[in-house]
PDB file of N, CA and C in Angstrom:
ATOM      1  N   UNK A   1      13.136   1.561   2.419  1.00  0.00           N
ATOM      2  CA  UNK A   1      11.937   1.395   1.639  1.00  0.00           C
ATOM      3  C   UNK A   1      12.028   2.314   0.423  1.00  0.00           C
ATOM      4  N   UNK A   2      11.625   1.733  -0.716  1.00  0.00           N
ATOM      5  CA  UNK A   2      11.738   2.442  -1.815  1.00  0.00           C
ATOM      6  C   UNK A   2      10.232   3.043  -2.192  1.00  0.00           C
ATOM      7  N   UNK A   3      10.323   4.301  -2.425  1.00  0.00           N
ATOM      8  CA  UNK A   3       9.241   4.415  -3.449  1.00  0.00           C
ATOM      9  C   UNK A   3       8.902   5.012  -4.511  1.00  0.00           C
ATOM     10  N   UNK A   4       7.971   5.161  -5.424  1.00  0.00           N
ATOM     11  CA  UNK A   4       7.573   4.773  -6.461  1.00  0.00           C
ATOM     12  C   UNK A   4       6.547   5.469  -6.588  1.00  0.00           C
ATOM     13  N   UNK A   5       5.894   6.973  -7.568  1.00  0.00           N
ATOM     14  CA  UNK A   5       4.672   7.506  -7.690  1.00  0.00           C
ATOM     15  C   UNK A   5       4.988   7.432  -9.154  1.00  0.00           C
ATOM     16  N   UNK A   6       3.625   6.944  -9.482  1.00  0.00           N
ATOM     17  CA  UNK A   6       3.209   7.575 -10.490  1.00  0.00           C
ATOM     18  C   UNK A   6       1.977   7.888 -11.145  1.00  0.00           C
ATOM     19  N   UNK A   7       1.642   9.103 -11.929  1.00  0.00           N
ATOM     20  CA  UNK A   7       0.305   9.245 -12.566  1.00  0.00           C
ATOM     21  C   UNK A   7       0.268   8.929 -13.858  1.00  0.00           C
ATOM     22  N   UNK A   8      -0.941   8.148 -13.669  1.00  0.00           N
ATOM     23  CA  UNK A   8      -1.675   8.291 -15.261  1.00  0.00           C
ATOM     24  C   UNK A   8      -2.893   9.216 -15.502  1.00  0.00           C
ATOM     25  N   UNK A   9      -2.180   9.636 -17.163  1.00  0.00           N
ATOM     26  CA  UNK A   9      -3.381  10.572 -17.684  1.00  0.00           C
ATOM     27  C   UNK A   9      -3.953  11.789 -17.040  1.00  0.00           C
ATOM     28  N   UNK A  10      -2.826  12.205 -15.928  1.00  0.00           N
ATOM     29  CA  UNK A  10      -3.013  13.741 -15.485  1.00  0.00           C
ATOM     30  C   UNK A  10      -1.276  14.011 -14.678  1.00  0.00           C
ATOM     31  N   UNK A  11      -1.531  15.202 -14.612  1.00  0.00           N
ATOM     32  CA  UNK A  11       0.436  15.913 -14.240  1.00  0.00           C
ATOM     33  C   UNK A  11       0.171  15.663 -12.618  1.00  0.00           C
ATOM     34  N   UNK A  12       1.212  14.722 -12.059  1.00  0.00           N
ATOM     35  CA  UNK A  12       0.914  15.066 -10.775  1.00  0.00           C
ATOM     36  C   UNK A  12       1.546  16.702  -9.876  1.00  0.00           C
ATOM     37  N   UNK A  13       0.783  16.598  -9.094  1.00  0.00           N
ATOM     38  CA  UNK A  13       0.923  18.576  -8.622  1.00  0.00           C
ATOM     39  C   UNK A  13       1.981  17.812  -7.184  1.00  0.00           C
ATOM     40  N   UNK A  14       2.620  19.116  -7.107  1.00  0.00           N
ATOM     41  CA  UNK A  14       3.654  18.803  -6.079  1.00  0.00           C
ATOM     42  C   UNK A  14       3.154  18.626  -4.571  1.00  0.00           C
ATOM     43  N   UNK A  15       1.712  19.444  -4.451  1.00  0.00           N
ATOM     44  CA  UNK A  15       1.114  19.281  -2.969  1.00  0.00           C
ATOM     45  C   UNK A  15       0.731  18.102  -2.884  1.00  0.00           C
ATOM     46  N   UNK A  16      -0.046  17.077  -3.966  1.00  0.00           N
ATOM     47  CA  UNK A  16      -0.390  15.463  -4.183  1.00  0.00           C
ATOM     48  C   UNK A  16       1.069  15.116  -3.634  1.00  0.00           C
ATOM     49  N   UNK A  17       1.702  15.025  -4.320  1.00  0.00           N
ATOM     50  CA  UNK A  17       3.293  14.012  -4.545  1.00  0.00           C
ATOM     51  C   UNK A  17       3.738  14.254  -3.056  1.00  0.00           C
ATOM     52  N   UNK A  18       3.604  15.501  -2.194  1.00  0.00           N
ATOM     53  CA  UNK A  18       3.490  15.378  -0.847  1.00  0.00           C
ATOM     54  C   UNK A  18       3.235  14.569   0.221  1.00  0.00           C
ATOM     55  N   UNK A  19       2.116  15.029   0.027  1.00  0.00           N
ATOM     56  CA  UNK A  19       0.958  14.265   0.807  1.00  0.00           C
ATOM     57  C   UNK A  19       1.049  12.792   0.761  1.00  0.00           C
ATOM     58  N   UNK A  20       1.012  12.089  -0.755  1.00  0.00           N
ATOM     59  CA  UNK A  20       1.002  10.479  -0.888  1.00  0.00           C
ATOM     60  C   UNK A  20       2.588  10.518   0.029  1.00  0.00           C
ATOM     61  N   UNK A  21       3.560  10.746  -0.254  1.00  0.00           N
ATOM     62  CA  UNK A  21       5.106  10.907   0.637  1.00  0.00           C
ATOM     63  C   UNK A  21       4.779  10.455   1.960  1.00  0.00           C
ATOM     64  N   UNK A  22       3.760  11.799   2.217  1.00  0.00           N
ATOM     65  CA  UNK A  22       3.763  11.444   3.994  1.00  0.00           C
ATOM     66  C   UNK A  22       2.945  10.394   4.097  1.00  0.00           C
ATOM     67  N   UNK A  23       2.053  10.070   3.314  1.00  0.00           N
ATOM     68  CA  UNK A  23       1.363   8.877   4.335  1.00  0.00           C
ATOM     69  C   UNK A  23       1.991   7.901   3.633  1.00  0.00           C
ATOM     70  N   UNK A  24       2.631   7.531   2.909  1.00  0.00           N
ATOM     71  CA  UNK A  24       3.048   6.329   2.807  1.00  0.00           C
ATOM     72  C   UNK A  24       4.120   5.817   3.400  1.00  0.00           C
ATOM     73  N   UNK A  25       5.243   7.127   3.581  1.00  0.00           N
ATOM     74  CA  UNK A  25       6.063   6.748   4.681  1.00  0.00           C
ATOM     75  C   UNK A  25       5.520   6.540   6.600  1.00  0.00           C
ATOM     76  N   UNK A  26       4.358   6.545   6.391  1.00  0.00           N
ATOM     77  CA  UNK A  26       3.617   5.919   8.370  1.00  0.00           C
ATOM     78  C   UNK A  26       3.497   4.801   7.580  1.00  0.00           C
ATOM     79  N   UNK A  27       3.495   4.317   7.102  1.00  0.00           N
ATOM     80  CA  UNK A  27       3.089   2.526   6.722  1.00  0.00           C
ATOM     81  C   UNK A  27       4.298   1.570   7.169  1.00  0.00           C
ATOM     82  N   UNK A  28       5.633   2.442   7.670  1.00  0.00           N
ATOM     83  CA  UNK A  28       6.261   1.420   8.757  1.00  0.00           C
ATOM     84  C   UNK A  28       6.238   1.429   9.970  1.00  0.00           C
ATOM     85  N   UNK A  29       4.953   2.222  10.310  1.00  0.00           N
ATOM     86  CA  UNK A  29       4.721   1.556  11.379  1.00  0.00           C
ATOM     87  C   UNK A  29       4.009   0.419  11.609  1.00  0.00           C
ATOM     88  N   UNK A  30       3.589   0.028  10.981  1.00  0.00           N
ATOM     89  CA  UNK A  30       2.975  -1.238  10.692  1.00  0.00           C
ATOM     90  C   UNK A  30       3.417  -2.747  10.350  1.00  0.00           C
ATOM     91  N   UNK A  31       4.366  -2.138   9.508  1.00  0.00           N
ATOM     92  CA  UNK A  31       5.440  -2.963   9.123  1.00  0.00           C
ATOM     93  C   UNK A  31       6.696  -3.070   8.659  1.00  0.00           C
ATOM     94  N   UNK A  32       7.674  -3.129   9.178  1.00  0.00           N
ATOM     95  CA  UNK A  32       8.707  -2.475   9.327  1.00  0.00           C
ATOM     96  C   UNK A  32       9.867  -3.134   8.074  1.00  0.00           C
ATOM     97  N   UNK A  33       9.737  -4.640   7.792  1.00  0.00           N
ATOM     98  CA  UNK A  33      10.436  -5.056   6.583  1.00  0.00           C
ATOM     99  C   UNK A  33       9.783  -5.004   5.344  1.00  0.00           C
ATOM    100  N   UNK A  34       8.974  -3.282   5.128  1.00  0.00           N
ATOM    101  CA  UNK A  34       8.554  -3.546   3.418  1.00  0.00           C
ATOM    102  C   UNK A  34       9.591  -3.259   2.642  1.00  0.00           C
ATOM    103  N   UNK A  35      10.033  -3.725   1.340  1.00  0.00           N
ATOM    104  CA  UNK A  35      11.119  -3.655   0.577  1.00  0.00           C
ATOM    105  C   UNK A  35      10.715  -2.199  -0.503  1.00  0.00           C
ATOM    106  N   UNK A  36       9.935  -2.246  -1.337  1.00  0.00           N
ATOM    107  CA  UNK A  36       9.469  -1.462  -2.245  1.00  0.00           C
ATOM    108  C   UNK A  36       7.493  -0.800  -2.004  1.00  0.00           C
ATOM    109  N   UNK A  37       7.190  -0.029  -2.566  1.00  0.00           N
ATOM    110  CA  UNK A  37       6.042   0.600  -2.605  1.00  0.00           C
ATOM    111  C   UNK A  37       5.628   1.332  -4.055  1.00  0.00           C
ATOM    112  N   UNK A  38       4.843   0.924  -4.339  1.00  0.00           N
ATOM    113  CA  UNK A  38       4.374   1.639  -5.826  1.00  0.00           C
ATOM    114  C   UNK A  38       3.412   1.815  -5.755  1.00  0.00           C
ATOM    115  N   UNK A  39       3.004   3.361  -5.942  1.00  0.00           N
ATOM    116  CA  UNK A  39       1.634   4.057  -5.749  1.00  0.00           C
ATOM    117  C   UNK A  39       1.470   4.658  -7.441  1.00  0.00           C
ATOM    118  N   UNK A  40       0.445   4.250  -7.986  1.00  0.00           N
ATOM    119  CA  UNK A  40      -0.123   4.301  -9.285  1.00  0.00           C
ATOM    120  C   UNK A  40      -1.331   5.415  -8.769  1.00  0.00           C
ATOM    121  N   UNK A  41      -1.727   6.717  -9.190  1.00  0.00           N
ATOM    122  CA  UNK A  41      -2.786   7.693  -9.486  1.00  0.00           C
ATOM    123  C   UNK A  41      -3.394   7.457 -10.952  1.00  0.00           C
ATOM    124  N   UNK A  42      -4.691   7.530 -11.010  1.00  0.00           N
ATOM    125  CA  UNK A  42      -5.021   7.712 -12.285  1.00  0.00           C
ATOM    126  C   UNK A  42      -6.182   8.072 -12.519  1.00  0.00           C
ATOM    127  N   UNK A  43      -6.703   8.794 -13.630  1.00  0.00           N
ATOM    128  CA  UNK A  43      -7.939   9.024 -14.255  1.00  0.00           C
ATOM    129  C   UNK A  43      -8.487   8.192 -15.630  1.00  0.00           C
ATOM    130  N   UNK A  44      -9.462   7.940 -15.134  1.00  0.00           N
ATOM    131  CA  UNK A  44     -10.532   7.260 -16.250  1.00  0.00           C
ATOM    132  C   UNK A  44     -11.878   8.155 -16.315  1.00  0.00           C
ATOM    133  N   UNK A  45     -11.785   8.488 -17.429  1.00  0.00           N
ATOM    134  CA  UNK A  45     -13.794   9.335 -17.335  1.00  0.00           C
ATOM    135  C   UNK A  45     -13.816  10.061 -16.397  1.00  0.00           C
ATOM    136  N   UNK A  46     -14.764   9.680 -15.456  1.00  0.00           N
ATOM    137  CA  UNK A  46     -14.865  10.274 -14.358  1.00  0.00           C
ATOM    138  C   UNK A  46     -14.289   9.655 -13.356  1.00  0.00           C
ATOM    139  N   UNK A  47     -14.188   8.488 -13.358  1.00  0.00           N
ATOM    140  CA  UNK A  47     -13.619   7.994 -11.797  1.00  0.00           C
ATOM    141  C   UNK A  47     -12.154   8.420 -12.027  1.00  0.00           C
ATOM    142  N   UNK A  48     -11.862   8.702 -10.314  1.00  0.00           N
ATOM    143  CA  UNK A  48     -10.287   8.162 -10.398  1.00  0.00           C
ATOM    144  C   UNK A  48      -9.645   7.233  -9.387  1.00  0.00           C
ATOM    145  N   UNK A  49      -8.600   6.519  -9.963  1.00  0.00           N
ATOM    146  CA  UNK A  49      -8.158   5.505  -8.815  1.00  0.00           C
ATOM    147  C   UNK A  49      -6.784   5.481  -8.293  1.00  0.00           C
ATOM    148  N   UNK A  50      -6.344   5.062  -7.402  1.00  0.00           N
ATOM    149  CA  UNK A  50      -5.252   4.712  -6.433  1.00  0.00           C
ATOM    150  C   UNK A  50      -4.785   3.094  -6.533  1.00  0.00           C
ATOM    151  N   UNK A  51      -3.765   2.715  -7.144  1.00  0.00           N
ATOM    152  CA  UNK A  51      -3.455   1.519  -6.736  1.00  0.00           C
ATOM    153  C   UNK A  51      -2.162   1.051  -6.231  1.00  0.00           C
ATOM    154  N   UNK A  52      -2.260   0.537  -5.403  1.00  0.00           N
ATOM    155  CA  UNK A  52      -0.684   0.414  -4.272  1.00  0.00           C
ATOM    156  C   UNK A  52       0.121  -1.178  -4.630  1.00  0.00           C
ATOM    157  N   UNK A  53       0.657  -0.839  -5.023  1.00  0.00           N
ATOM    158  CA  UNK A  53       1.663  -2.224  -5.032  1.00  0.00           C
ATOM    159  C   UNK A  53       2.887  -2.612  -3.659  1.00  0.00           C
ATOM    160  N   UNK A  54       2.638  -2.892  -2.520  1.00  0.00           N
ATOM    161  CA  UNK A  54       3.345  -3.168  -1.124  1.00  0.00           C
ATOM    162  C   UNK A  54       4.606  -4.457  -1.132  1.00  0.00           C
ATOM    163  N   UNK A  55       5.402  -4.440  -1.838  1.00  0.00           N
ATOM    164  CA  UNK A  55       6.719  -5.679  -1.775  1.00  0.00           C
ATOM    165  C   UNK A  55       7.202  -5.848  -0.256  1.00  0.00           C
ATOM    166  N   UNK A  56       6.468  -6.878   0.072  1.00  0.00           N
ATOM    167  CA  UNK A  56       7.302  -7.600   1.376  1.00  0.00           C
ATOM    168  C   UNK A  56       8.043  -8.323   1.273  1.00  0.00           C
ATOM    169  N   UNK A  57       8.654  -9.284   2.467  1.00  0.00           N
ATOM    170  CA  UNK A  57       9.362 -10.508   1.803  1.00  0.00           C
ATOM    171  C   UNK A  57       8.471 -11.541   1.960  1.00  0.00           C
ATOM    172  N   UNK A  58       8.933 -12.305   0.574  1.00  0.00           N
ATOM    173  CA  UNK A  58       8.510 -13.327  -0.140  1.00  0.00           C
ATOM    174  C   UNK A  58       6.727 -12.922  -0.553  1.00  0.00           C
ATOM    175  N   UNK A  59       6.525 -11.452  -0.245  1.00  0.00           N
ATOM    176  CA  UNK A  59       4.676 -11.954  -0.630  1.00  0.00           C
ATOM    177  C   UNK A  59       4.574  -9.937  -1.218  1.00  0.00           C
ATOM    178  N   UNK A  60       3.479 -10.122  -2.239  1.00  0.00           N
ATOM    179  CA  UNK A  60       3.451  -8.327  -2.658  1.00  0.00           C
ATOM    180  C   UNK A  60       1.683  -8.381  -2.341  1.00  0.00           C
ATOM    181  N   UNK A  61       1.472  -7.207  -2.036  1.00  0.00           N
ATOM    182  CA  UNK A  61       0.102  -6.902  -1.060  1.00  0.00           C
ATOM    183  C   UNK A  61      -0.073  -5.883  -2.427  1.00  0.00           C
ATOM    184  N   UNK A  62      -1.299  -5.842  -3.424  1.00  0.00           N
ATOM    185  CA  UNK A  62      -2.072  -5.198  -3.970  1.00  0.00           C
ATOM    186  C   UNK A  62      -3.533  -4.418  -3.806  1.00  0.00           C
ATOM    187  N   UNK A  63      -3.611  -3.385  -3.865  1.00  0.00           N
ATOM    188  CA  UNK A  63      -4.886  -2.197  -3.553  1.00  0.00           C
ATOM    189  C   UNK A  63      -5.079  -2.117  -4.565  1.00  0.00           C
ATOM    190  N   UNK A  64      -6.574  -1.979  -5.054  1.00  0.00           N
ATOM    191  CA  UNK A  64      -6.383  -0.974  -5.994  1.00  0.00           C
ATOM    192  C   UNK A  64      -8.141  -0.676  -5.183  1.00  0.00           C
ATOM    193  N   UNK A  65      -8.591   0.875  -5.563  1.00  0.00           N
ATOM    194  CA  UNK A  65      -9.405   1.798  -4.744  1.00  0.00           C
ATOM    195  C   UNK A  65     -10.021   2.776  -5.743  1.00  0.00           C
ATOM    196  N   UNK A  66     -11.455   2.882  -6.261  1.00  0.00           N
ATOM    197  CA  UNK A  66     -11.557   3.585  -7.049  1.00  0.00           C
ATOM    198  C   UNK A  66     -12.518   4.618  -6.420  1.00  0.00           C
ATOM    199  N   UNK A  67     -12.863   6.303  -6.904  1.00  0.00           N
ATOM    200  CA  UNK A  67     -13.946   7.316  -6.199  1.00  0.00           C
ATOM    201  C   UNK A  67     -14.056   8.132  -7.216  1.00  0.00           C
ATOM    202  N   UNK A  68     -14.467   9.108  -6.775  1.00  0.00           N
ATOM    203  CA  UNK A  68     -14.938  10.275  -7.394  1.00  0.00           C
ATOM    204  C   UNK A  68     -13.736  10.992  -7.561  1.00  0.00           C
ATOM    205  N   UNK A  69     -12.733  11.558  -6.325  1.00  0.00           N
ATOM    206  CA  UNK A  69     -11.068  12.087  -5.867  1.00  0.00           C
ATOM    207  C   UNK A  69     -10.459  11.233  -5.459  1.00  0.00           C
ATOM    208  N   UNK A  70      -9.258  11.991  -6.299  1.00  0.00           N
ATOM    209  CA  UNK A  70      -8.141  11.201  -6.430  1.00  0.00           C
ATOM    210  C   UNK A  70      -7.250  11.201  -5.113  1.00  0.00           C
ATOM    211  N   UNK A  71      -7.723  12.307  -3.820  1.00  0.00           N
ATOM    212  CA  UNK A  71      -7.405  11.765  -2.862  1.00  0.00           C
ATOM    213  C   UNK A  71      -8.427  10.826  -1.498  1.00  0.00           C
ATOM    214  N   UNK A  72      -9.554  11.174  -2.044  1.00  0.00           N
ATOM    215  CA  UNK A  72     -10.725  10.377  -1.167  1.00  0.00           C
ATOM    216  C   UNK A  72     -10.386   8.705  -1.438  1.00  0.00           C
ATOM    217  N   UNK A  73      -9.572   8.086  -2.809  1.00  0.00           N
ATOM    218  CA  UNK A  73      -9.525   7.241  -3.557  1.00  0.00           C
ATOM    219  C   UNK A  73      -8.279   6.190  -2.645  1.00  0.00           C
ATOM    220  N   UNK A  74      -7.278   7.761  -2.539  1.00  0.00           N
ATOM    221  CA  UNK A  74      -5.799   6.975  -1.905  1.00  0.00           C
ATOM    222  C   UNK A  74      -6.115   6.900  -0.535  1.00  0.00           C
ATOM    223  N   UNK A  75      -7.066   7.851  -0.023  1.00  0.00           N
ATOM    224  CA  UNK A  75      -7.039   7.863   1.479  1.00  0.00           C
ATOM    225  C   UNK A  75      -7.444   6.403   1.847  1.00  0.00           C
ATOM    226  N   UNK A  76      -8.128   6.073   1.412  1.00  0.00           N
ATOM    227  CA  UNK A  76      -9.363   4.888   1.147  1.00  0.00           C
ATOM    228  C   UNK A  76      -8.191   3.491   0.832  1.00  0.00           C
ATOM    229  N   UNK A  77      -7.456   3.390   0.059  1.00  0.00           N
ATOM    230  CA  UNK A  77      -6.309   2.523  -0.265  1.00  0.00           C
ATOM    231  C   UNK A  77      -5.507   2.406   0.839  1.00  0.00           C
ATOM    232  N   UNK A  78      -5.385   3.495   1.753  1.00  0.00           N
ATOM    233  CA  UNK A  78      -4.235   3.663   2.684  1.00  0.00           C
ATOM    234  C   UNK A  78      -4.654   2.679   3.809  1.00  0.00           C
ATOM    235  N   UNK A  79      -5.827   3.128   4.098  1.00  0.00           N
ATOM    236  CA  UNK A  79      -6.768   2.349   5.436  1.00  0.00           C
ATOM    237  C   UNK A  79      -6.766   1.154   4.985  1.00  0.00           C
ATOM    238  N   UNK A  80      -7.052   0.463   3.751  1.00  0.00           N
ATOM    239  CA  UNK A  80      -6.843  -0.845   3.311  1.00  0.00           C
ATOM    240  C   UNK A  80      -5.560  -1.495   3.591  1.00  0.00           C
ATOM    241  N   UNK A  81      -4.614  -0.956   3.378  1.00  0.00           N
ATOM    242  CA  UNK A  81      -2.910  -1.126   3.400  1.00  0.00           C
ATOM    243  C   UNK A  81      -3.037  -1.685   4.862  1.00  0.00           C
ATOM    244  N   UNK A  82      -2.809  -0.326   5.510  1.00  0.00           N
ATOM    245  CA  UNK A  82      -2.639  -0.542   7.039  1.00  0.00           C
ATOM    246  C   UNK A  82      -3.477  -1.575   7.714  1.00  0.00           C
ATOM    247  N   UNK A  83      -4.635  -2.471   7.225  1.00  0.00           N
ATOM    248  CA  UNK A  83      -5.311  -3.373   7.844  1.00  0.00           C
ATOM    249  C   UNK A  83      -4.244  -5.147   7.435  1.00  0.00           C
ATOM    250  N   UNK A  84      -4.120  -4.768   5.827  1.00  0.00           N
ATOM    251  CA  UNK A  84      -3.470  -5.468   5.383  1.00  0.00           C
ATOM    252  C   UNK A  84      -2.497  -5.980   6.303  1.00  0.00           C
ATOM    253  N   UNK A  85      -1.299  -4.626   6.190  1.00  0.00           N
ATOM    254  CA  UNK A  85      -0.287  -5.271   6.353  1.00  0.00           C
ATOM    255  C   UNK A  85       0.039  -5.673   8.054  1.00  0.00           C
ATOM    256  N   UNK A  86      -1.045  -5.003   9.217  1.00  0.00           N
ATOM    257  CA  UNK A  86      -1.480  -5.624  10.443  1.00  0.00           C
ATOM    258  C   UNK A  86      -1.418  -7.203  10.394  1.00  0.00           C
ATOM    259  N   UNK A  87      -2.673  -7.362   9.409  1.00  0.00           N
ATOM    260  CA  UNK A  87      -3.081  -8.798   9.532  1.00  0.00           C
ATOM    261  C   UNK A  87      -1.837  -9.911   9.026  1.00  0.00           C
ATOM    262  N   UNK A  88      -0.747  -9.441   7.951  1.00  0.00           N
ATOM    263  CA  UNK A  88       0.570  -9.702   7.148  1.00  0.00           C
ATOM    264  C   UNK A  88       1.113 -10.054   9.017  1.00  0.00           C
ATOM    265  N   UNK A  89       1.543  -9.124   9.510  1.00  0.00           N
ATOM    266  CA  UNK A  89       2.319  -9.252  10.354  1.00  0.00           C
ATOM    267  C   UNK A  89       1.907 -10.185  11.779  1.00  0.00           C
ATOM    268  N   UNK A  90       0.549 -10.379  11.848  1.00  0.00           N
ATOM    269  CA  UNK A  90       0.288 -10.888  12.722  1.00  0.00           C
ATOM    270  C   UNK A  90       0.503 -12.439  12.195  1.00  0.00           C
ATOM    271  N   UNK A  91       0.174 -12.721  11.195  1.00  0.00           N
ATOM    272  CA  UNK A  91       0.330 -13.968  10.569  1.00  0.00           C
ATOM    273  C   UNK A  91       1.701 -14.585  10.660  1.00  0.00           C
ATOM    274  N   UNK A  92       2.921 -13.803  10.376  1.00  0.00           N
ATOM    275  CA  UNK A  92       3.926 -14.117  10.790  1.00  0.00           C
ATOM    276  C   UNK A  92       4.415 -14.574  11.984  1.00  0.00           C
ATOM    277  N   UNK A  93       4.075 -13.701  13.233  1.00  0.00           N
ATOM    278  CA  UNK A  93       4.135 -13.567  14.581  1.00  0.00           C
ATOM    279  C   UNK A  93       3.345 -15.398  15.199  1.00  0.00           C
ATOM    280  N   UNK A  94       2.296 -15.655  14.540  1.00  0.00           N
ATOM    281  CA  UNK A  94       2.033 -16.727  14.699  1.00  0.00           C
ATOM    282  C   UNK A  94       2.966 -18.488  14.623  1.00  0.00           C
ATOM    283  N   UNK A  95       2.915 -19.243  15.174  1.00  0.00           N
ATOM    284  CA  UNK A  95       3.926 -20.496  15.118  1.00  0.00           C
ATOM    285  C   UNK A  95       3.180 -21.097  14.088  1.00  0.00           C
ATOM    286  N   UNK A  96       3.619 -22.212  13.207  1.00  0.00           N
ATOM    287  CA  UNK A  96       2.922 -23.129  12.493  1.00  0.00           C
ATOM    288  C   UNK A  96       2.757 -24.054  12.968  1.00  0.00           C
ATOM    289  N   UNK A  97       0.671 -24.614  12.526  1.00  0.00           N
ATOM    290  CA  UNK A  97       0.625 -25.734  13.294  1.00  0.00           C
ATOM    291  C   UNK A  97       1.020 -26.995  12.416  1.00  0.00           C
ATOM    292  N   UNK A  98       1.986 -27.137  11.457  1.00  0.00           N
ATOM    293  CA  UNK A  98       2.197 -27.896  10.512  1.00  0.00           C
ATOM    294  C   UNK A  98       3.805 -28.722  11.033  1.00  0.00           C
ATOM    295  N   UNK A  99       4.474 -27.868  11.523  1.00  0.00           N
ATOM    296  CA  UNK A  99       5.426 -28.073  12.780  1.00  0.00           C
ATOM    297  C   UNK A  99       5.667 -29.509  13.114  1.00  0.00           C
ATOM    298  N   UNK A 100       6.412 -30.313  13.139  1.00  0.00           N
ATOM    299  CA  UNK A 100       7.080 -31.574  13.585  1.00  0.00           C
ATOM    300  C   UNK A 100       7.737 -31.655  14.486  1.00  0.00           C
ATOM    301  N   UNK A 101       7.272 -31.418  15.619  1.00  0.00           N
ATOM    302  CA  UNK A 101       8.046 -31.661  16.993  1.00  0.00           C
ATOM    303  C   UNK A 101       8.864 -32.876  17.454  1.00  0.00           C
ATOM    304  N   UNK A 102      10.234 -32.946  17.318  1.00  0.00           N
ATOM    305  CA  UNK A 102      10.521 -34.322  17.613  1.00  0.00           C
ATOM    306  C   UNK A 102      10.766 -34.578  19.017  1.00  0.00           C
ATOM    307  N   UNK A 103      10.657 -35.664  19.510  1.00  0.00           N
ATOM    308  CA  UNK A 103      10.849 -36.416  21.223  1.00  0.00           C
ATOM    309  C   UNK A 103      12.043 -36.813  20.771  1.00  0.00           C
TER     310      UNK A 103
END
């Protein structure tokens, strides 16, 4: 899994660039063939936001999460992810009922 930080419009601090590290690397537990990950930080005015770009195969899972902190923002993106990519995987796990069974 590859990943990918970056900030806009503020320096990211090395304890942030941490932290996003560790939790984004638990996101295979969830799902174990993600290809790439791109985590976008940023400030506007006052808000700030988190937006996750998740590359699976054949499909890319987008967050984006806005708050007051810029980690209340990602924490908040993360819990989104992990529901996501649950529901991603269960969908797979499923048979299609579109399926042509031949006799």
């Amino acid at each position: 899994m590859n990943l990918t930080i970056t900030a806009r419009h503020f320096k990211l601090q090395d304890d942030l660039k941490a932290y996003v590290e560790e939790k984004v690397r638990k996101l295979d537990r969830y799902y174990e063939n993600i290809l790439d990950i791109d985590v976008v930080l940023g400030w506007e005015k006052l808000n700030r936001y988190t937006e996750l770009r998740i590359n699976v195969f054949s499909k890319q899972i987008v967050i984006k999460e806005t708050s007051d902190e810029i980690r209340k923002s990602f924490d908040v993106a993360m819990d989104r992810a992990e529901r996501q990519l649950k529901r991603y995987k269960e969908k797979l796990k499923k048979p299609s009922k579109n399926k042509i069974l031949s006799v």
